[in-house]
Protein backbone atom coordinates (compact mmCIF):
# COMPACT_ATOMS: atom_id res chain seq x y z
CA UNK A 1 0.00 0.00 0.00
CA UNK A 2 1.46 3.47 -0.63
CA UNK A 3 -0.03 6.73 0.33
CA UNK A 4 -1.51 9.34 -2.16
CA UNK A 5 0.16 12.60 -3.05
CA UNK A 6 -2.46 15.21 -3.53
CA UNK A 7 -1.97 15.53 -7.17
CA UNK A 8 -3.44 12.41 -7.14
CA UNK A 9 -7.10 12.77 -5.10
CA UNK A 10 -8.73 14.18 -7.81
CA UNK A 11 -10.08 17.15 -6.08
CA UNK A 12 -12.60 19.69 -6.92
CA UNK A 13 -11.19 23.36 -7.66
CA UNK A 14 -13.23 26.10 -6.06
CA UNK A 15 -15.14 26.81 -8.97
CA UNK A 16 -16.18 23.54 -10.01
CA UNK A 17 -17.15 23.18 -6.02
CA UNK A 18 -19.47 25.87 -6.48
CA UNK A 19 -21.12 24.22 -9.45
CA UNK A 20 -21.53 20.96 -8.30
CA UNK A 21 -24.86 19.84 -7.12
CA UNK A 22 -24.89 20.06 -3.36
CA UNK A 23 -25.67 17.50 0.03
CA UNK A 24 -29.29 18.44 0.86
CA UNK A 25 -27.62 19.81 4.36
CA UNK A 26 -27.26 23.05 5.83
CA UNK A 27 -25.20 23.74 9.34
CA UNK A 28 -26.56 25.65 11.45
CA UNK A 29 -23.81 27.20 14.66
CA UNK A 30 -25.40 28.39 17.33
CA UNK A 31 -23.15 30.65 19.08
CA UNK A 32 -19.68 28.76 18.54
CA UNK A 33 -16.96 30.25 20.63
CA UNK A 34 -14.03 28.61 19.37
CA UNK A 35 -12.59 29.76 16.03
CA UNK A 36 -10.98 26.59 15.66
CA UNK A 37 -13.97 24.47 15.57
CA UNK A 38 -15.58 26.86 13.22
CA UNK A 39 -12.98 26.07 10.54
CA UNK A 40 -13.11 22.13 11.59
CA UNK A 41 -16.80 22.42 10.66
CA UNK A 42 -16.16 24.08 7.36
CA UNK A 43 -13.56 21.65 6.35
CA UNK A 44 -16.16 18.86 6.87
CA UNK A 45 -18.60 20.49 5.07
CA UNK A 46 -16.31 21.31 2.19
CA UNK A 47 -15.89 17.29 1.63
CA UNK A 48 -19.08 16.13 1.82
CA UNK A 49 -20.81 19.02 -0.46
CA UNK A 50 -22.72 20.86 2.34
CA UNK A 51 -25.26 23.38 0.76
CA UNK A 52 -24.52 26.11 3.43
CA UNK A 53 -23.40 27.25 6.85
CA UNK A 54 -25.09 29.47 8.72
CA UNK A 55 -23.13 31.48 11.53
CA UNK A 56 -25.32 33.20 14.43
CA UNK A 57 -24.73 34.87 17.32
CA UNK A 58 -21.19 34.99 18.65
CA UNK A 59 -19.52 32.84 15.93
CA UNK A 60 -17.10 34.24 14.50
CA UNK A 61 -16.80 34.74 10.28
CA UNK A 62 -14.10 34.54 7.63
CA UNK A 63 -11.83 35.83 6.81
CA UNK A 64 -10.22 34.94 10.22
CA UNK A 65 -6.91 33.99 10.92
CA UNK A 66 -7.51 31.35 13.67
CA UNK A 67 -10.15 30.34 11.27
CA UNK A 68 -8.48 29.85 7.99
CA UNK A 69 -5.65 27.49 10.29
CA UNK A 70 -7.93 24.56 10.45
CA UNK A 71 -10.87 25.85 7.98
CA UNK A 72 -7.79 25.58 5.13
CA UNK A 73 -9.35 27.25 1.86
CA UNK A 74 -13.11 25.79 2.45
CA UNK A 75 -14.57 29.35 3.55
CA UNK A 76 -14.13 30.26 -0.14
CA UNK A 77 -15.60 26.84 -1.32
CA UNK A 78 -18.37 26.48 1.10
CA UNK A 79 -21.88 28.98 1.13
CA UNK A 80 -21.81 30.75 4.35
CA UNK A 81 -24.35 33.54 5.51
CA UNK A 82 -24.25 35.46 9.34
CA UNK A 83 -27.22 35.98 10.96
CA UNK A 84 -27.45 37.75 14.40
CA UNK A 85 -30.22 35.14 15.73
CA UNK A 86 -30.34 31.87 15.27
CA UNK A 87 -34.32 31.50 15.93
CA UNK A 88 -34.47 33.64 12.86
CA UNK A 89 -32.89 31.09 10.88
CA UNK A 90 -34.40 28.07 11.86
CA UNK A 91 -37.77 30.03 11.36
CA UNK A 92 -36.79 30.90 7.63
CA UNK A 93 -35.71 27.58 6.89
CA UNK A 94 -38.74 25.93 8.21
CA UNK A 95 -41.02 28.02 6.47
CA UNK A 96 -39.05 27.12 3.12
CA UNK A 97 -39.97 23.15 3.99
CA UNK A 98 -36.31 22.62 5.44
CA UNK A 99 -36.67 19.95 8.14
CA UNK A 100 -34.53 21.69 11.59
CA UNK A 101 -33.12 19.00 14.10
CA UNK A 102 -30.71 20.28 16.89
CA UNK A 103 -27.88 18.24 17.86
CA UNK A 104 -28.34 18.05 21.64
CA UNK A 105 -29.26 15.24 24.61
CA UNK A 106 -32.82 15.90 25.47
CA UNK A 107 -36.00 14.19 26.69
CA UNK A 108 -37.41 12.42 23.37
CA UNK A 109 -34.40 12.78 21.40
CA UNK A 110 -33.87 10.71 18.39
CA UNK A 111 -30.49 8.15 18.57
CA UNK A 112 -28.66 9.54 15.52
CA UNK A 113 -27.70 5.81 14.52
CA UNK A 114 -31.72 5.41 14.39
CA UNK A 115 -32.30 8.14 12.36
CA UNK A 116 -32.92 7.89 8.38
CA UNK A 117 -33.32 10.85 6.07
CA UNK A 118 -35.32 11.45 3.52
CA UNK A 119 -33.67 11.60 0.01
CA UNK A 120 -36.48 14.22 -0.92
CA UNK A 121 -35.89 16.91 1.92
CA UNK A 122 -33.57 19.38 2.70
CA UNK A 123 -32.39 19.20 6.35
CA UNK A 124 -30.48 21.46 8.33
CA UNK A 125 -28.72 20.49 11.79
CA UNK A 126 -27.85 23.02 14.53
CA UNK A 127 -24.77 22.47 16.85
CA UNK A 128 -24.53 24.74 19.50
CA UNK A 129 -22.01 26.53 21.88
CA UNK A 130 -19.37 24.37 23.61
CA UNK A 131 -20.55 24.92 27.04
CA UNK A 132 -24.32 25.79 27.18
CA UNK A 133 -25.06 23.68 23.63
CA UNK A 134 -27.97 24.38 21.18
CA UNK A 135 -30.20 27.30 23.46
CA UNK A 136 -33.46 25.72 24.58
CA UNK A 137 -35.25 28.08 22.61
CA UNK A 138 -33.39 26.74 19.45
CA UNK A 139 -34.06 22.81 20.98
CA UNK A 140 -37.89 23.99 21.62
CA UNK A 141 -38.52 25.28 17.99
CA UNK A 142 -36.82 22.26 16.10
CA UNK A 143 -38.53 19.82 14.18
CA UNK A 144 -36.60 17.20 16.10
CA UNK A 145 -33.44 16.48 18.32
CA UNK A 146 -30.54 14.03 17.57
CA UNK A 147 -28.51 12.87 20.03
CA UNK A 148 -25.63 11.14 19.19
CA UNK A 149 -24.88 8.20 21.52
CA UNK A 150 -21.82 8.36 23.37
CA UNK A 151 -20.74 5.06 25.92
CA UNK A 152 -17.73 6.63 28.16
CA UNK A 153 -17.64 9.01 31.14
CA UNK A 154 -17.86 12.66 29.61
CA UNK A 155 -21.17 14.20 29.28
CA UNK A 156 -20.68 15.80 25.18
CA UNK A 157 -18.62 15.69 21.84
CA UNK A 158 -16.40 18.88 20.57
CA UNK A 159 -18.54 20.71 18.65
CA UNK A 160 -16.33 20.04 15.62
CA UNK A 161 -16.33 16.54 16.33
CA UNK A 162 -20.05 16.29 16.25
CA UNK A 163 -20.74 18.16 12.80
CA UNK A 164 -17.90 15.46 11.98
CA UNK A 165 -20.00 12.49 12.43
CA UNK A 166 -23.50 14.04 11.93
CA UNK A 167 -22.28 14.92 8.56
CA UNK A 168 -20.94 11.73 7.55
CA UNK A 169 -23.26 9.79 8.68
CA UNK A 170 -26.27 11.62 7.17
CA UNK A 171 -24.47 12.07 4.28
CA UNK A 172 -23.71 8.23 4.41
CA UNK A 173 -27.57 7.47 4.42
CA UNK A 174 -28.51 9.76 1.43
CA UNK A 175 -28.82 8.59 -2.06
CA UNK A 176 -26.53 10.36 -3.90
């Protein structure tokens, strides 16, 4: 076995990214303090085609330095919007038939590993601040909540790390 160069990936170039039929998906980050997670979650949703990132509240936007260290060159591939308020947001995309689920532990929430998408809707998935996670306001006014299911001793996921494995595995489950 012998490792790729980069040359040979086959990569998309920024404009053919932009063209390219996108992942019914949109993220949704709900006051995200740490720049570094912010990138993380654009880098993931620059490889699996994610339609668009919203940024609310205190997240911070590109162009960013601490950003663009672990984001590397996806801001300018990826869709991004701010928006001050994230109840805003989930309200628009609701009332454009967009199907909201927050990424949180909560009283009836749905085991991501149970969860199967459907191929004909648009969903978008809200991850929320690394301490307080997705407001209950946010949790109250989404279709839905996915948890995803953790078996050790600490209470949460990074931020990043969630998007991570929301992503794939929603991605994973779509027809493509």
């Amino acid at each position: 076995m012998r490792k790729l160069k980069n040359s040979e990936l086959n990569r998309l170039e920024i404009a053919d990214f932009k063209k390219t039929a996108k992942t019914p998906i949109i993220i949704i980050l709900d006051n995200i303090r740490s720049l570094n997670n912010i990138g993380s979650v654009f880098r993931s949703s620059d490889a699996f085609l994610i339609k668009k990132i919203y940024l609310c509240g205190i997240t911070a936007t590109p162009p960013n330095n601490e950003i663009r260290k672990t984001a590397l060159g996806s801001t300018n591939s990826v869709d991004w919007e701010y928006a001050e308020d994230t109840i805003e947001v989930v309200k628009m995309l609701q009332q454009k038939g967009t199907i909201v689920c927050s990424i949180e532990q909560a009283d009836k929430a749905l085991m991501l590993n149970e969860f199967q998408p459907d191929d004909s809707k648009e969903y978008a998935f809200v991850f929320g601040n690394e301490v307080k996670g997705v407001s209950q306001e946010v949790v109250s006014a989404s279709d839905f909540v996915i948890e995803i299911p953790q078996f050790g001793t600490k209470h949460s996921l990074n931020i990043s790390v969630s998007a991570g494995v929301v992503i794939w595995d929603v991605f994973s489950k779509m027809k493509h």
